[in-house]
Structures are given as structure tokens and as C-alpha cells.
Protein backbone atom coordinates (compact mmCIF):
# COMPACT_ATOMS: atom_id res chain seq x y z
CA UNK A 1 -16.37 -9.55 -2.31
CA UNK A 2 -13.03 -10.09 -4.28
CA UNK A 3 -11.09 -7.23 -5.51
CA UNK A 4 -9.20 -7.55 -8.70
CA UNK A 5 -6.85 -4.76 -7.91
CA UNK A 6 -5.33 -2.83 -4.92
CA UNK A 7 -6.94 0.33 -6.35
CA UNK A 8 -10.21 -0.89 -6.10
CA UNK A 9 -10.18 -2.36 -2.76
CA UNK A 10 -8.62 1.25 -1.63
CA UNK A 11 -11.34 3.06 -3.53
CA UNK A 12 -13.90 1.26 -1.60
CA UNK A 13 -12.87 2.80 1.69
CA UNK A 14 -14.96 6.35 1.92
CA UNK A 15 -12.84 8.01 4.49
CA UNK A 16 -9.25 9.23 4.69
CA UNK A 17 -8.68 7.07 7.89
CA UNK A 18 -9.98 3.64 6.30
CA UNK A 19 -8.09 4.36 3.33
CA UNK A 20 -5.02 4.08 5.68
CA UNK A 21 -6.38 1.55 7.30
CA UNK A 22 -6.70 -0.24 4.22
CA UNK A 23 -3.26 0.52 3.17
CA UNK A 24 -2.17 -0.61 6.39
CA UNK A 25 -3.02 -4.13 6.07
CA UNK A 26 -1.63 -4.34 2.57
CA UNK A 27 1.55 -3.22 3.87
CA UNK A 28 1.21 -5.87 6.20
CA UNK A 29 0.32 -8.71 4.31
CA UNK A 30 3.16 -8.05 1.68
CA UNK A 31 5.27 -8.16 4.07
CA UNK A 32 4.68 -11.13 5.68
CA UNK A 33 4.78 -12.43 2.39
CA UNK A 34 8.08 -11.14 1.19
CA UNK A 35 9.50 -12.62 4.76
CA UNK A 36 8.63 -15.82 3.48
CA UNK A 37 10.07 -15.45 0.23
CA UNK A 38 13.44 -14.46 2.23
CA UNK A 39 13.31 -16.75 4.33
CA UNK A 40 13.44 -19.69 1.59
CA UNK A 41 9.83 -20.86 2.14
CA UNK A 42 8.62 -19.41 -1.25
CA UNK A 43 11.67 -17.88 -3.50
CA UNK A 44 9.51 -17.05 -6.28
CA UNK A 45 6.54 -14.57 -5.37
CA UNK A 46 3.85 -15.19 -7.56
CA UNK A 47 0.27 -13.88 -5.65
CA UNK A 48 -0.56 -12.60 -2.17
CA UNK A 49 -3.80 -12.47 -0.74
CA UNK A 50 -5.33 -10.37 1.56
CA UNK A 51 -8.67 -11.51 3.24
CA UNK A 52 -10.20 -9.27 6.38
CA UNK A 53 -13.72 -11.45 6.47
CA UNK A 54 -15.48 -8.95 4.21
CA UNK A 55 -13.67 -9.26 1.30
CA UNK A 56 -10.69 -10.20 -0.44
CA UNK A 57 -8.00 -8.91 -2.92
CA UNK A 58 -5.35 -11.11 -4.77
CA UNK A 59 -2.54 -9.56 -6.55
CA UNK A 60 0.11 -11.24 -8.53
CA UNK A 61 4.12 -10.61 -8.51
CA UNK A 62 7.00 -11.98 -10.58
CA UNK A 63 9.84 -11.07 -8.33
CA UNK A 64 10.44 -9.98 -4.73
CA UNK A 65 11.70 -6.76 -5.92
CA UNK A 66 8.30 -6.36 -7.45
CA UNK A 67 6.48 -6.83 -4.02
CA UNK A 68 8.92 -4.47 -2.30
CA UNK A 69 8.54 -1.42 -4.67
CA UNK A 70 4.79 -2.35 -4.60
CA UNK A 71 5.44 -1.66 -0.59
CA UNK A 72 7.43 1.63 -1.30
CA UNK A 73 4.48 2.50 -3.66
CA UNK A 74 2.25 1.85 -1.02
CA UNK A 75 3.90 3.79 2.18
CA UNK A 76 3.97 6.66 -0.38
CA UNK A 77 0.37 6.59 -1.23
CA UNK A 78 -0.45 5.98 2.53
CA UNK A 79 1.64 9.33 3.40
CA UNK A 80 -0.46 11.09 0.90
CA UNK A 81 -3.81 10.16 2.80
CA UNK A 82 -2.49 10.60 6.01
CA UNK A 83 -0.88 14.34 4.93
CA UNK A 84 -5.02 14.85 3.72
CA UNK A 85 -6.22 13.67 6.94
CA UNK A 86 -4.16 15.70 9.46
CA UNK A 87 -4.73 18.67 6.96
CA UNK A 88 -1.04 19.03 6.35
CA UNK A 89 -0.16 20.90 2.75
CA UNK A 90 2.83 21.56 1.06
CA UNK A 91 3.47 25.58 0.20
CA UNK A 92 6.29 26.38 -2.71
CA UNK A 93 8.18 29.32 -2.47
CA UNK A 94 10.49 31.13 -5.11
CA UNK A 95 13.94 31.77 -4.18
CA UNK A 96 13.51 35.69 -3.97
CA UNK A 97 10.76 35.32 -1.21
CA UNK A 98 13.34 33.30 1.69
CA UNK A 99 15.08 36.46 1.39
């Protein structure tokens, strides 16, 4: 199955921990392609791919800085799900109730 978006791919995933599984290898494989774009092999990012046997997802960049805020997107959205999983919340308090 090919996934024309990261969103969708993600979506698939019915649990918290899959989703960061899921994230997890995205992560991954944009990395390992932005190493190769630093490393001179490919200078110009223009698609990564990301196959784990039961499906794949292609997603298209113009510039490495593209693929890394894509990455900083993506450790933000996999904090999210892992914050839902462990059952961690964030509580917002007025000034007048530290006191």
C-alpha cells in the first residue's frame, strides 16, 4: 500500500505506541537521507522513501532545510503521542495561585 502523505501513513497506525513507532522510522529514514545530502552524495533533496514490507510512503523536498524542519515537525508530533501514551498532561496555572 503506498501512502501519499506522512499523515496518512500515521493515521493508519490505531494505537498511541505504533503511531510512535511509525514516527520513529520516519525520523529515521529522513535522516539517513539528509546524511547523504551532507555528505555530497545527493546535494539536492528531492523525495525520500520509506518502505517497511507492508507499505510505502514517498514524500518530496526542495531543500535540506525542508527535510530537517520536516524532522523537528516530526520529534514534536512524536512527543505529543508519547505525552498521550504515558498519560502525561500539561496543567496552567494563573500567577495568583503559585502564591
Amino acid at each position: 500500500m503506498i501512502y501519499e502523505s506522512i499523515s496518512a501513513f500515521v493515521g493508519s497506525k490505531t494505537t498511541h505506541a505504533d503511531r510512535i513507532t511509525a514516527i520513529d522510522a520516519l525520523i529515521d529514514a529522513m535522516l539517513l537521507t539528509l546524511a547523504d545530502a551532507t555528505n555530497g552524495m545527493n546535494p539536492t533533496v528531492e523525495e525520500y522513501q520509506l518502505d517497511d514490507g507492508q507499505m510505502k510512503i514517498r514524500t518530496r523536498y526542495r531543500s535540506i532545510s525542508d527535510v530537517e524542519a520536516g524532522i523537528k515537525s516530526l520529534e514534536k508530533l512524536k512527543q505529543m503521542y508519547v505525552n498521550r501514551y504515558n498519560g502525561h498532561v500539561s496543567v496552567l496555572r494563573d500567577v495568583r495561585g503559585l502564591s
